[in-house]
N, C-alpha and C. Protein backbone atom coordinates (compact mmCIF):
# COMPACT_ATOMS: atom_id res chain seq x y z
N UNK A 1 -85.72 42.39 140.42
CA UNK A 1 -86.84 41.62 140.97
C UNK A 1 -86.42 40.15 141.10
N UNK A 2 -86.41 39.20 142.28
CA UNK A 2 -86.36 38.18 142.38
C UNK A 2 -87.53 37.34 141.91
N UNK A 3 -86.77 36.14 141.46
CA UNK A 3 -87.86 34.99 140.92
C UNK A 3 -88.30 34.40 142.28
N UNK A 4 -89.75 34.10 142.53
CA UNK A 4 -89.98 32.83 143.58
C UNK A 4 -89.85 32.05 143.35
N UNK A 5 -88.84 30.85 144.09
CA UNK A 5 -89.12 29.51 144.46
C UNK A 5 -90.43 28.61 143.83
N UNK A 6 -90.93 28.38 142.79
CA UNK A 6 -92.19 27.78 142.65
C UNK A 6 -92.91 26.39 143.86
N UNK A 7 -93.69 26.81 144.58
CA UNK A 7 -94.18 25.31 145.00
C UNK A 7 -94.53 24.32 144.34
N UNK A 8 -93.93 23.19 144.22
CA UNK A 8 -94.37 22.30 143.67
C UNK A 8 -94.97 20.87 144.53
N UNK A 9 -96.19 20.50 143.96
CA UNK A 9 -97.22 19.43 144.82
C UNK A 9 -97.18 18.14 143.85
N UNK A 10 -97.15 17.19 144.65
CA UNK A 10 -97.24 16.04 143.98
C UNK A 10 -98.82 15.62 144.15
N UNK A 11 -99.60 15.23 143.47
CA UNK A 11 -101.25 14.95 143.49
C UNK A 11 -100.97 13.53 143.14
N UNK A 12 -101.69 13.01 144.01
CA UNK A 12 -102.17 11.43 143.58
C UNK A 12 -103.50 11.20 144.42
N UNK A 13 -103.81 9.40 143.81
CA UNK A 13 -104.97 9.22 144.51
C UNK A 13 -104.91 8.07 143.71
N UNK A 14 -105.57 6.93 144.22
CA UNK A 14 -106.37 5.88 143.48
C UNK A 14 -107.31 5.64 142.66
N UNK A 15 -106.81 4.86 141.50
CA UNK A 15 -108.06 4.82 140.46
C UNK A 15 -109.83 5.25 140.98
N UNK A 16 -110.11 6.12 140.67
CA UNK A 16 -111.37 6.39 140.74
C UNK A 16 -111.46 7.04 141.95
N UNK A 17 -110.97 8.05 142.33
CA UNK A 17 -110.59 8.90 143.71
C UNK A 17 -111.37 10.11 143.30
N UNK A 18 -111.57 10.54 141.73
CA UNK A 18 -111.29 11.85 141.59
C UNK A 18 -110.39 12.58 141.51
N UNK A 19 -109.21 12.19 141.39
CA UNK A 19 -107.55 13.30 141.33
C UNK A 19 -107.64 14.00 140.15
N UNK A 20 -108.34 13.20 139.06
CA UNK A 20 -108.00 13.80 137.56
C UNK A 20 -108.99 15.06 137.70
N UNK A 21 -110.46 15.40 138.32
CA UNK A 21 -111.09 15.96 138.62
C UNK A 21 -110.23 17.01 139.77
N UNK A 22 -109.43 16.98 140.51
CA UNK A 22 -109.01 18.18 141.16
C UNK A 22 -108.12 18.63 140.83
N UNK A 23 -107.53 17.92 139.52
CA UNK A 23 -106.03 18.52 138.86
C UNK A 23 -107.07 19.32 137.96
N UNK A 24 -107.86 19.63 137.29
CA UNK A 24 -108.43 20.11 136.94
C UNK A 24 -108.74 21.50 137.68
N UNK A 25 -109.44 21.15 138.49
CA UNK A 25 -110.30 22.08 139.57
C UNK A 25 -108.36 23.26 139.88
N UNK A 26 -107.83 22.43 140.07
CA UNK A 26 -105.90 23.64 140.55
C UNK A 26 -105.69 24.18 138.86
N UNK A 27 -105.78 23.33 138.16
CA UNK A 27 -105.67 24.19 136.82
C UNK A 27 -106.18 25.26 136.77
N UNK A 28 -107.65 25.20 136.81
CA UNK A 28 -108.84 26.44 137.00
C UNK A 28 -108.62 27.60 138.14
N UNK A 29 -107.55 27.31 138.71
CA UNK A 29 -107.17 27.95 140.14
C UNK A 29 -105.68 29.12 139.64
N UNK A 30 -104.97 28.31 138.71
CA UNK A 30 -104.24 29.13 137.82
C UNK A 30 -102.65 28.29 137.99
N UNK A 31 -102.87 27.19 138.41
CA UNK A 31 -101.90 26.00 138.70
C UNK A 31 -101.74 25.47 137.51
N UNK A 32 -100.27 25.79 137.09
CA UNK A 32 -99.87 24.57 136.15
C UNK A 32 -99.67 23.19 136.50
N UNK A 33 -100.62 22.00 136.02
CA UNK A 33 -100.81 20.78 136.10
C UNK A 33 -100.07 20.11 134.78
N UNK A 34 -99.11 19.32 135.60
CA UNK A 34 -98.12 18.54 134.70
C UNK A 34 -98.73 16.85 134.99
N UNK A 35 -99.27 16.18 133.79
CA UNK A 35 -99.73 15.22 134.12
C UNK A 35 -98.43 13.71 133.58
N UNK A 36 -98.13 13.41 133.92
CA UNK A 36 -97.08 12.02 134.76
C UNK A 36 -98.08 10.75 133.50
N UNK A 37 -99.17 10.72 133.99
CA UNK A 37 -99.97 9.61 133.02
C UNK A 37 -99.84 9.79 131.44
N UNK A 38 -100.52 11.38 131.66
CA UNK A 38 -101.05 11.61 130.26
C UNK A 38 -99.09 11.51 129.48
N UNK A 39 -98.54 11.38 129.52
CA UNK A 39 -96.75 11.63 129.63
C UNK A 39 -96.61 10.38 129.15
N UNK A 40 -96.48 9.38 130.11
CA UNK A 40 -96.80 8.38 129.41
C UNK A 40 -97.38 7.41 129.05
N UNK A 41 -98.63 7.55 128.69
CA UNK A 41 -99.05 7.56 127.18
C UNK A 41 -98.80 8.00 125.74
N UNK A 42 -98.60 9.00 126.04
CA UNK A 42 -97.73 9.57 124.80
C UNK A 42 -96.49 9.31 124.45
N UNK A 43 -95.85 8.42 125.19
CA UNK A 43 -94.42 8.00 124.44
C UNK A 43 -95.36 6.55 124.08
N UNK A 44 -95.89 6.28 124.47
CA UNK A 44 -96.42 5.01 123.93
C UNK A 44 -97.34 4.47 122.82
N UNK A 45 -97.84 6.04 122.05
CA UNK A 45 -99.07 5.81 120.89
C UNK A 45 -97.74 5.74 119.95
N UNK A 46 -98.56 5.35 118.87
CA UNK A 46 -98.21 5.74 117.53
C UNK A 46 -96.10 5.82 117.20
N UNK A 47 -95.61 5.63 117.02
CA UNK A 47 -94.22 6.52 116.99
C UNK A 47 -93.87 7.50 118.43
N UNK A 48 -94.22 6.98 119.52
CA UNK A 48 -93.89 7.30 120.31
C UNK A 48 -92.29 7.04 120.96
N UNK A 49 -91.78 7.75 121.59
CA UNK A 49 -90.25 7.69 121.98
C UNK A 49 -90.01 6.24 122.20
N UNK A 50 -91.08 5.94 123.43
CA UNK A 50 -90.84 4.42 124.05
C UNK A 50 -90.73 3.17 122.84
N UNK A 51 -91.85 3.37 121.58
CA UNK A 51 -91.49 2.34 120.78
C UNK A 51 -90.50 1.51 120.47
N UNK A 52 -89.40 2.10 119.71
CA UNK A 52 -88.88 1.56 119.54
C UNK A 52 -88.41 0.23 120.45
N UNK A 53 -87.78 1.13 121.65
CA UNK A 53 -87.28 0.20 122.84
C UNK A 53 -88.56 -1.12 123.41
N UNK A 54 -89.55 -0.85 123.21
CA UNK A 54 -90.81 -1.68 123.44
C UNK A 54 -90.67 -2.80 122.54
N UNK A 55 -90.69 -2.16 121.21
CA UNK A 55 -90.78 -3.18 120.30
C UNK A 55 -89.73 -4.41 120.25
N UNK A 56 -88.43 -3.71 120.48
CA UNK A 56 -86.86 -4.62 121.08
C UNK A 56 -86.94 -5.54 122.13
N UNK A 57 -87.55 -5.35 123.36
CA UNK A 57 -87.22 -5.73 124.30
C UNK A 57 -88.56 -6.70 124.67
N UNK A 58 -89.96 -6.33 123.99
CA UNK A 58 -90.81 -7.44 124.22
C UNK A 58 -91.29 -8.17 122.96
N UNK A 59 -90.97 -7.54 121.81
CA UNK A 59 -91.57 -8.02 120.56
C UNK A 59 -92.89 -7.59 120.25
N UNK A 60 -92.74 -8.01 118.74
CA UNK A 60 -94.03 -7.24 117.99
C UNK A 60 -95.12 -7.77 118.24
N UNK A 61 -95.68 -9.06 119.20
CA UNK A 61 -96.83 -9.29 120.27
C UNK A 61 -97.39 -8.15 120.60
N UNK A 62 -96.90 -6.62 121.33
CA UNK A 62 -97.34 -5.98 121.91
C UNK A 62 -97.66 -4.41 121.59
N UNK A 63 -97.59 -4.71 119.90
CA UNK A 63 -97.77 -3.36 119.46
C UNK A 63 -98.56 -4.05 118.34
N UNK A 64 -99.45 -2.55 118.73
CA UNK A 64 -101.02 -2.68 117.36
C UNK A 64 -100.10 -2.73 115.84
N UNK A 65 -100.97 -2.90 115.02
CA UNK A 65 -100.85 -2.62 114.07
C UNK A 65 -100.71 -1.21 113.46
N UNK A 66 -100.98 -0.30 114.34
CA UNK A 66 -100.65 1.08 113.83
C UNK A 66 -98.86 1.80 114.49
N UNK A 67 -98.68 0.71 115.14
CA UNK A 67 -97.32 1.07 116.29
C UNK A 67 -97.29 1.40 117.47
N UNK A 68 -98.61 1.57 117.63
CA UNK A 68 -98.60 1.62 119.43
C UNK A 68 -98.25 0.85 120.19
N UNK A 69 -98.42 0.94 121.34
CA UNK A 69 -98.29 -0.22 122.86
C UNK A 69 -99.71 -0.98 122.79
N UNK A 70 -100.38 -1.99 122.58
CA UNK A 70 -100.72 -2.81 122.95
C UNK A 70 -101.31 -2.82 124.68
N UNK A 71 -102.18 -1.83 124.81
CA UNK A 71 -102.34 -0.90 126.61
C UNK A 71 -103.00 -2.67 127.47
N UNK A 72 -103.90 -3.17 126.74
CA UNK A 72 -104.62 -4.18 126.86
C UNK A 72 -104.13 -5.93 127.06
N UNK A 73 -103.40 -6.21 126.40
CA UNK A 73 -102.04 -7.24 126.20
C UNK A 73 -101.13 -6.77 126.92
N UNK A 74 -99.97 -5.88 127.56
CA UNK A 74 -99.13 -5.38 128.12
C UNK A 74 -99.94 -5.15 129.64
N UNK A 75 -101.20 -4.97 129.87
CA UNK A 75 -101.59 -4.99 131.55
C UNK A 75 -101.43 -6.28 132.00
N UNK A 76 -102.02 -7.12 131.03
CA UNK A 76 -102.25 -8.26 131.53
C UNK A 76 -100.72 -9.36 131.41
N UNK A 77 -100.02 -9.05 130.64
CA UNK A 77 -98.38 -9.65 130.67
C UNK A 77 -97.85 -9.08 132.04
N UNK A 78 -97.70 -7.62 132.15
CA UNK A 78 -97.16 -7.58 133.43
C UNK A 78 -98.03 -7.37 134.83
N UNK A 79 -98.81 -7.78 134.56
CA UNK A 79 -99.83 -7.91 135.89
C UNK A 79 -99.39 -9.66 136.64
N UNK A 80 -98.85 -10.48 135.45
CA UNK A 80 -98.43 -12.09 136.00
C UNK A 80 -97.39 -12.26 136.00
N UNK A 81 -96.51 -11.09 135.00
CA UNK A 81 -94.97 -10.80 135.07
C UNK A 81 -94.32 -9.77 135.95
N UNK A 82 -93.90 -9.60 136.85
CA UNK A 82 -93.02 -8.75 137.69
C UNK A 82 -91.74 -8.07 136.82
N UNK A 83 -91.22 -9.26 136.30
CA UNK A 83 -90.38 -8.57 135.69
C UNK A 83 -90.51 -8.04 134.47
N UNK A 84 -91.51 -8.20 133.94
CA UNK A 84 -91.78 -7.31 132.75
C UNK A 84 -91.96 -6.16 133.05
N UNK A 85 -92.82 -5.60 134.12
CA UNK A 85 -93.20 -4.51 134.36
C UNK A 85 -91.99 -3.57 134.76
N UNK A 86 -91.09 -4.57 135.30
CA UNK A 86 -90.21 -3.40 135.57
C UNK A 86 -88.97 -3.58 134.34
N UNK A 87 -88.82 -4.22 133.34
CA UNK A 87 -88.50 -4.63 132.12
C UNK A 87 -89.23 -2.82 131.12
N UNK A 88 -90.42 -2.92 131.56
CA UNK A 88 -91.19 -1.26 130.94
C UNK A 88 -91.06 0.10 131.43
N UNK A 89 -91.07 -0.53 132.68
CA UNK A 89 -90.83 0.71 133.88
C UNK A 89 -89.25 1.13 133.27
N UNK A 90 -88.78 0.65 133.56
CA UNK A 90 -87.01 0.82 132.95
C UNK A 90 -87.06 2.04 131.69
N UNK A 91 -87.65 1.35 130.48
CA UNK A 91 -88.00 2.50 129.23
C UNK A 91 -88.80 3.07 129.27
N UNK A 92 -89.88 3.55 130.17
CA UNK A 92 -91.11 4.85 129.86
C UNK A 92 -90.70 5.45 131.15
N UNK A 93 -90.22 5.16 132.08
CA UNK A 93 -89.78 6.02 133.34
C UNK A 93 -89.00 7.20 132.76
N UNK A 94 -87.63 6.87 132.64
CA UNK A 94 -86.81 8.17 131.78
C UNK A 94 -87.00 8.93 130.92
N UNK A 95 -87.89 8.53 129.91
CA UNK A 95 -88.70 9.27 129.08
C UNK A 95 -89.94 10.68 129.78
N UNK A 96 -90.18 9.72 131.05
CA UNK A 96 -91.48 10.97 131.27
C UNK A 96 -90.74 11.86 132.21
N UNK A 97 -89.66 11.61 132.88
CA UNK A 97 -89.04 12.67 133.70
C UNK A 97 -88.29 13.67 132.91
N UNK A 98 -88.29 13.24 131.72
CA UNK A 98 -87.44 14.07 130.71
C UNK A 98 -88.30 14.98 130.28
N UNK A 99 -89.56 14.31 129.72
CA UNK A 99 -90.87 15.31 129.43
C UNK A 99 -91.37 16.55 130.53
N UNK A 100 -91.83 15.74 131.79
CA UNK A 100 -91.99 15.93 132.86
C UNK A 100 -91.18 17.51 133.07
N UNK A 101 -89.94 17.38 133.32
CA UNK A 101 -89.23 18.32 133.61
C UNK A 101 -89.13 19.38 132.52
N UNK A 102 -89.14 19.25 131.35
CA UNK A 102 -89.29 20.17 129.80
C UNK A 102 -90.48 20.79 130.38
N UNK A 103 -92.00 20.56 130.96
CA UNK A 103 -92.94 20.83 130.85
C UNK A 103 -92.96 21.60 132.34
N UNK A 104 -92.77 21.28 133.32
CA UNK A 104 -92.15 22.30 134.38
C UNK A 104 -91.72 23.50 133.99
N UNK A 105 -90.07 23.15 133.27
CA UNK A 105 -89.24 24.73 133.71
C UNK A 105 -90.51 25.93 132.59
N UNK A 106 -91.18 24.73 131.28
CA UNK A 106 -91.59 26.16 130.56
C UNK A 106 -92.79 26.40 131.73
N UNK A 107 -93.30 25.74 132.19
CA UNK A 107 -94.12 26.23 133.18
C UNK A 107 -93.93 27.58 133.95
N UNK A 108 -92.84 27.23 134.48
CA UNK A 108 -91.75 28.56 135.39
C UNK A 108 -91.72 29.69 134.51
N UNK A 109 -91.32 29.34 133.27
CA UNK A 109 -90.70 30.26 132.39
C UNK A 109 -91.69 31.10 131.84
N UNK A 110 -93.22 30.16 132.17
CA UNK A 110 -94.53 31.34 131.48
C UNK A 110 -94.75 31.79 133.18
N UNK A 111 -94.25 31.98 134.26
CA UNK A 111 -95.01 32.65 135.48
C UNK A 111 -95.27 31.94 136.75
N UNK A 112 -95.49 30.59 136.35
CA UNK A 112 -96.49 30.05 137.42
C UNK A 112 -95.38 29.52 138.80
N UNK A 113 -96.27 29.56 139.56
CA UNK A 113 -95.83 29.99 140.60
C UNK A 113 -96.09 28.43 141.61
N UNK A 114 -97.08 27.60 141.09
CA UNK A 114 -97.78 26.46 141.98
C UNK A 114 -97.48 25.51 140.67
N UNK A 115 -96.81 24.48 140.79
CA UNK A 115 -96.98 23.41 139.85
C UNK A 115 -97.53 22.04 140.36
N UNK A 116 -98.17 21.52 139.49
CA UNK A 116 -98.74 20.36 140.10
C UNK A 116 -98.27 18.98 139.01
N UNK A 117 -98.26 18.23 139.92
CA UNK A 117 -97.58 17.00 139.20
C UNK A 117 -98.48 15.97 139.36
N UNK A 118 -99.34 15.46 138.86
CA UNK A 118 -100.18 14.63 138.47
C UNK A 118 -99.72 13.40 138.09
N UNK A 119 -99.31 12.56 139.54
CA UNK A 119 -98.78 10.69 139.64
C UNK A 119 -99.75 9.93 139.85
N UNK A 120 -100.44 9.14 139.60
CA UNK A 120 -101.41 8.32 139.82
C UNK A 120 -100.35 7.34 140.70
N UNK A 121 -99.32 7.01 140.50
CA UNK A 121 -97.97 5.40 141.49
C UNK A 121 -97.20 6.72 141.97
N UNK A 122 -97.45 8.05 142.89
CA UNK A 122 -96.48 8.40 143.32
C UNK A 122 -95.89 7.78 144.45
N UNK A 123 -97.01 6.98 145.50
CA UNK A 123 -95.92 6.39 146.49
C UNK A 123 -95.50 5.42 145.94
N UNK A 124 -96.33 4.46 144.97
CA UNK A 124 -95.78 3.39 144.84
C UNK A 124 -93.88 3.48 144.21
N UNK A 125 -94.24 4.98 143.90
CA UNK A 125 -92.32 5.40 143.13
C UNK A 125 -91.47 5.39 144.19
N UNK A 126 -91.61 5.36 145.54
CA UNK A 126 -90.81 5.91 146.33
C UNK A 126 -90.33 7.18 146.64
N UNK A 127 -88.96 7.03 146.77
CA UNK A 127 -88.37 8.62 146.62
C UNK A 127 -88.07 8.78 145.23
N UNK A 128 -88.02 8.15 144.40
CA UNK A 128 -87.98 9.37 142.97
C UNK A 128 -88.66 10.02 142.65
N UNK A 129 -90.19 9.93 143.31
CA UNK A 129 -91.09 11.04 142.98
C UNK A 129 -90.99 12.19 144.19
N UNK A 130 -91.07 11.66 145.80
CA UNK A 130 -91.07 12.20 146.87
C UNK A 130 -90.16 13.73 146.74
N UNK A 131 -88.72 12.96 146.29
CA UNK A 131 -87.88 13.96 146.38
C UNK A 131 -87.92 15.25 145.75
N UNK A 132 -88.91 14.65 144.85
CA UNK A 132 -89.02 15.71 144.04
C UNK A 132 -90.32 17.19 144.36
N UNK A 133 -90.78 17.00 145.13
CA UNK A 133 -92.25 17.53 145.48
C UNK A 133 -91.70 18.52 146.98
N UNK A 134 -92.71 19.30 147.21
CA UNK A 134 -92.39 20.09 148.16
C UNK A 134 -93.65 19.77 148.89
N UNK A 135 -94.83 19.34 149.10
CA UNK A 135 -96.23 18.75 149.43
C UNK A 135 -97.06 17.46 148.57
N UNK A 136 -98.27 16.41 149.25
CA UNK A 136 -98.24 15.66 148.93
C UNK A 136 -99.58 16.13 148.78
N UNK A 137 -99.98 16.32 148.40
CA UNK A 137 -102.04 16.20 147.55
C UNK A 137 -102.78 14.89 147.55
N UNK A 138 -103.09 13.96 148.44
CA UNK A 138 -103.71 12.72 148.29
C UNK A 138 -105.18 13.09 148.30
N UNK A 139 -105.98 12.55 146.82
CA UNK A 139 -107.70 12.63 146.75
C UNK A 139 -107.96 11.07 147.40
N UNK A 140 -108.84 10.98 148.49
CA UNK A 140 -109.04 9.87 149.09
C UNK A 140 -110.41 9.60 149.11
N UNK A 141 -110.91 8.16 149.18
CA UNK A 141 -112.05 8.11 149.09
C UNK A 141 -111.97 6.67 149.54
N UNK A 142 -113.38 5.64 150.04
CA UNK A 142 -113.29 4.47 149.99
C UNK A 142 -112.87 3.26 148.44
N UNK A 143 -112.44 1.89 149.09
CA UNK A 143 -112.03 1.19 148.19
C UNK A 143 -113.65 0.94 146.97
N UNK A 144 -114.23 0.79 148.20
CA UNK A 144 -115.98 0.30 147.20
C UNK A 144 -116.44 1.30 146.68
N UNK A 145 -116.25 2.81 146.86
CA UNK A 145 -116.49 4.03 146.03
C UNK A 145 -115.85 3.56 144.86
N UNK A 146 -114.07 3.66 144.83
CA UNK A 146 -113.77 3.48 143.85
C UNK A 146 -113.91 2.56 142.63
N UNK A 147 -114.19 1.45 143.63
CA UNK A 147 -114.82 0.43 142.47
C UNK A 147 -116.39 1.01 141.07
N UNK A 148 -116.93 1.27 142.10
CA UNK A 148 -118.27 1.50 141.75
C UNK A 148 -118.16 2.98 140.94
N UNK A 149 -117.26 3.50 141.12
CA UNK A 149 -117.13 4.81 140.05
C UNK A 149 -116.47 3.91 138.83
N UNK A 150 -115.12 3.23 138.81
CA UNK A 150 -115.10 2.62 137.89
C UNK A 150 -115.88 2.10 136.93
N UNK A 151 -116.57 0.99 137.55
CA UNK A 151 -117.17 -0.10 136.71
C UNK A 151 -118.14 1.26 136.32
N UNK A 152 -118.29 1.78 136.58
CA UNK A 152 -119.89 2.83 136.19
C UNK A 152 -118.71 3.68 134.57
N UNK A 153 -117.84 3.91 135.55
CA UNK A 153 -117.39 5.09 133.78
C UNK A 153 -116.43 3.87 133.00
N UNK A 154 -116.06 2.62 133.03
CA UNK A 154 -115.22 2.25 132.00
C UNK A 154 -115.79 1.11 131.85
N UNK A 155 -117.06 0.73 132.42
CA UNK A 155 -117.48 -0.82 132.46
C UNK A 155 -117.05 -1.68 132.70
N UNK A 156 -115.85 -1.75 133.70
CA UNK A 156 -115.22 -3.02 133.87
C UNK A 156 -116.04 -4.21 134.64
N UNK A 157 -115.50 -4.72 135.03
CA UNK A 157 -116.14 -6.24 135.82
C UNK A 157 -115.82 -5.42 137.46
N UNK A 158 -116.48 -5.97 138.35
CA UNK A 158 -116.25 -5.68 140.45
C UNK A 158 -114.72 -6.34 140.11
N UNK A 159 -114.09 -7.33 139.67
CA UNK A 159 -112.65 -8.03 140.01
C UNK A 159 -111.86 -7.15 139.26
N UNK A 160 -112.09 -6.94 137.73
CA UNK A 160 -111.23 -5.85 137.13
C UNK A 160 -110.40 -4.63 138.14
N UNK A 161 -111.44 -3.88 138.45
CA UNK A 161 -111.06 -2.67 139.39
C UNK A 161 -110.41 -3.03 140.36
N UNK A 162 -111.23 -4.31 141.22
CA UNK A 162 -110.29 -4.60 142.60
C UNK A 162 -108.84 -5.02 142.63
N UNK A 163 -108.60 -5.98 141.03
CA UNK A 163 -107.37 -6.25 140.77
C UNK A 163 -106.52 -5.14 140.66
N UNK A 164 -106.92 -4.05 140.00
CA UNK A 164 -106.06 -2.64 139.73
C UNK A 164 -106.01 -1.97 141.23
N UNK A 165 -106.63 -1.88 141.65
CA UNK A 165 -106.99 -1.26 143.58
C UNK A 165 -105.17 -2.30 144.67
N UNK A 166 -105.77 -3.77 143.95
CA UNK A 166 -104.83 -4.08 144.78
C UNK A 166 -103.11 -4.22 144.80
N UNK A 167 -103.31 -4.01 143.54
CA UNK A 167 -101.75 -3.64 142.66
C UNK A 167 -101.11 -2.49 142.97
N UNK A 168 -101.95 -1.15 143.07
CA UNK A 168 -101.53 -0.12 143.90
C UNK A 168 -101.30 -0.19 145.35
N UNK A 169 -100.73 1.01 146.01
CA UNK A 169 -100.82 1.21 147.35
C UNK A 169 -101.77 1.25 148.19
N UNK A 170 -101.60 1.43 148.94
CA UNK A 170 -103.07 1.15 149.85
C UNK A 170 -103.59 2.44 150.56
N UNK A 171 -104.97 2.74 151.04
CA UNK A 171 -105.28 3.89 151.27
C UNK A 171 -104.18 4.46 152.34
N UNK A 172 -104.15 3.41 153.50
CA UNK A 172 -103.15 3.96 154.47
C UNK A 172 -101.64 4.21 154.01
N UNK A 173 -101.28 3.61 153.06
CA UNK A 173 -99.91 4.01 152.73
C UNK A 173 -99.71 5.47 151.83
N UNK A 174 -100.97 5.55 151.09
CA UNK A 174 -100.51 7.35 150.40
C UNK A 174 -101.15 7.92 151.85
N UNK A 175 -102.05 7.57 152.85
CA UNK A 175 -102.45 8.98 153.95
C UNK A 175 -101.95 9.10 154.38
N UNK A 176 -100.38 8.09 154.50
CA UNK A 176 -99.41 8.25 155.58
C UNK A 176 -98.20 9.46 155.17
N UNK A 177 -97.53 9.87 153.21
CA UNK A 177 -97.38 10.13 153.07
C UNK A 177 -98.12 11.76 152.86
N UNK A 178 -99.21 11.62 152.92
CA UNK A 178 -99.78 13.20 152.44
C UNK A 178 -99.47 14.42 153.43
N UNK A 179 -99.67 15.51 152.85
CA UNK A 179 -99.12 16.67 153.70
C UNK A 179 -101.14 17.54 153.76
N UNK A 180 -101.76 17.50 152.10
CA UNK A 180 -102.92 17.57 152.26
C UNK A 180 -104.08 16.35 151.92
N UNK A 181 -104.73 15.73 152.34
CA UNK A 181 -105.83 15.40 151.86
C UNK A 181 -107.13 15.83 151.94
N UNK A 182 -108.02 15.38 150.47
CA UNK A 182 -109.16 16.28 150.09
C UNK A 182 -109.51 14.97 150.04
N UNK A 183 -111.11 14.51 150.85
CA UNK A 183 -111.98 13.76 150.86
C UNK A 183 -112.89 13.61 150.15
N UNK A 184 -112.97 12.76 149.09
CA UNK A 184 -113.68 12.80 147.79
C UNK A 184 -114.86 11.69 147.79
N UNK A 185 -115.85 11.71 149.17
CA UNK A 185 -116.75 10.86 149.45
C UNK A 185 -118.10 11.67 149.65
N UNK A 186 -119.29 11.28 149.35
CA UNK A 186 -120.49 11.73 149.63
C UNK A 186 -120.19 12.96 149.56
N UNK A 187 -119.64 13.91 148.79
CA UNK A 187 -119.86 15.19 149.01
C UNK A 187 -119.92 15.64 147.53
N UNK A 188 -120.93 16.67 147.03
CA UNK A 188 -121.41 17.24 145.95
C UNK A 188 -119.83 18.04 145.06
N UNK A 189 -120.13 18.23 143.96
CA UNK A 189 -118.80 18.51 143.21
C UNK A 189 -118.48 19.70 143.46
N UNK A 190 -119.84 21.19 143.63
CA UNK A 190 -119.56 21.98 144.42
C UNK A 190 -118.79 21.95 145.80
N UNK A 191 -118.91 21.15 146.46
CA UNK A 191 -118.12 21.21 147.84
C UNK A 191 -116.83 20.48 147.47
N UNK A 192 -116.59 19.87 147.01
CA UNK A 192 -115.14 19.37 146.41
C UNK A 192 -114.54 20.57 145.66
N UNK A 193 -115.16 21.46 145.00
CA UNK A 193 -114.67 22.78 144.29
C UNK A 193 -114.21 23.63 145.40
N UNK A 194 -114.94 23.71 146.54
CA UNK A 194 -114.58 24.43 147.54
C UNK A 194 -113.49 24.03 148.41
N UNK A 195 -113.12 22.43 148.74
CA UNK A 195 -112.69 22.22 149.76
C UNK A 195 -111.44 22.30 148.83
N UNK A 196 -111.29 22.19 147.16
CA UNK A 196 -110.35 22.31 146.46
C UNK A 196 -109.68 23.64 146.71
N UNK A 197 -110.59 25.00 146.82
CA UNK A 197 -110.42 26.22 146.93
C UNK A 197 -109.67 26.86 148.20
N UNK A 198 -109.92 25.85 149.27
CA UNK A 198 -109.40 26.22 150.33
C UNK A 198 -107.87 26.13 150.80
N UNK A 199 -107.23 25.08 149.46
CA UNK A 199 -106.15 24.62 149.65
C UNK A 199 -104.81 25.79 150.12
N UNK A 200 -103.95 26.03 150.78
CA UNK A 200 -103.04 26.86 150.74
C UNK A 200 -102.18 27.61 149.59
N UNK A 201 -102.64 27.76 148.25
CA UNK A 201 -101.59 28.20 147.38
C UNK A 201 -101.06 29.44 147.13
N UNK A 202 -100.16 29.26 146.63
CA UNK A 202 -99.77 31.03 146.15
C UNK A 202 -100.07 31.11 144.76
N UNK A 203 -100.79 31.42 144.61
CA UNK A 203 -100.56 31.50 142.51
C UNK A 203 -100.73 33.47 142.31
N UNK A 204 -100.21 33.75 142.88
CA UNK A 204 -100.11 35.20 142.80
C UNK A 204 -98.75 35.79 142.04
């Protein structure tokens, strides 16, 4: 019996798009969802991989008192620093493709057939993410939706969100890359379940 080829989709979308909601909805579909965020974060709590190198390269400014990353102090350093960010990018990048890929092949290795990769910066990665994907999953929605879902689930400030909105890519630059997009505006969560349902997969 031959193994299939697994499809693998890259999912993104902009803060407050709904992506985390349709990586969900492909989970429920029988899609292994490999999440890129949740990845790293976890080198970054507690005794996480990234520590050490964090702690070296920016100082103990940026880690709690329990050993974490400092999520709060570290946005705002490299949000005015360029090169810090990519000073971080440097040590949590290699770490999550290492994870990343561990969490794939066992993926393969339990069956699945559709993997999903869950990037919140996949265009902003370029081709290190591109290359890697066989389809592009963009959840799209307006910029003022997203705001307003924000500030509603994390309480931020209208500038908070827009500052994070404008740091990312822009709507036209992930629609330019997508192969599918799912429109995540005025439409009920049932019909987002559906238009989720309609997607082309094989999970057979």
């Amino acid at each position: 019996m031959t193994s299939k080829t697994p499809l693998r989709i890259g999912l993104t979308g902009g803060i407050g798009s709904g992506k985390s909601t349709v990586g969900q909805m492909l989970h429920e579909r029988g899609a292994a969802v490999i999440d890129a965020d949740a990845i790293a974060r976890s080198v970054t709590t507690a005794h996480g991989a990234a520590m050490p190198a964090i702690a070296q390269t920016f100082g103990t400014d940026f880690i709690t008192p329990d050993g974490a990353l400092d999520r709060e102090r570290m946005r705002a350093h490299v949000f005015s620093h360029p090169e810090a960010k990519q000073a971080l990018e440097a040590i949590i990048h290699p770490l999550v493709a290492q994870e990343t890929q561990r969490q794939a092949q066992l993926a393969i290795v339990q069956g699945h057939h559709t993997l999903v990769f869950d990037v919140p910066l996949l265009v902003e990665s370029g081709a290190r993410w591109l290359a890697q994907v066989d389809r592009v999953l963009v959840v799209d929605c307006s910029e003022e939706t997203q705001i307003q879902r924000v500030m509603a689930r994390n309480g931020w400030s209208y500038e908070a969100v827009q500052a994070i909105i404008s740091a990312q890519a822009s709507r036209a630059q992930k629609l330019a890359v997508a192969d599918w997009v799912i429109h995540n505006e005025g439409i009920s969560f049932e019909e987002l379940r559906s238009n989720v349902q309609r997607l082309p997969l094989d999970l057979t």
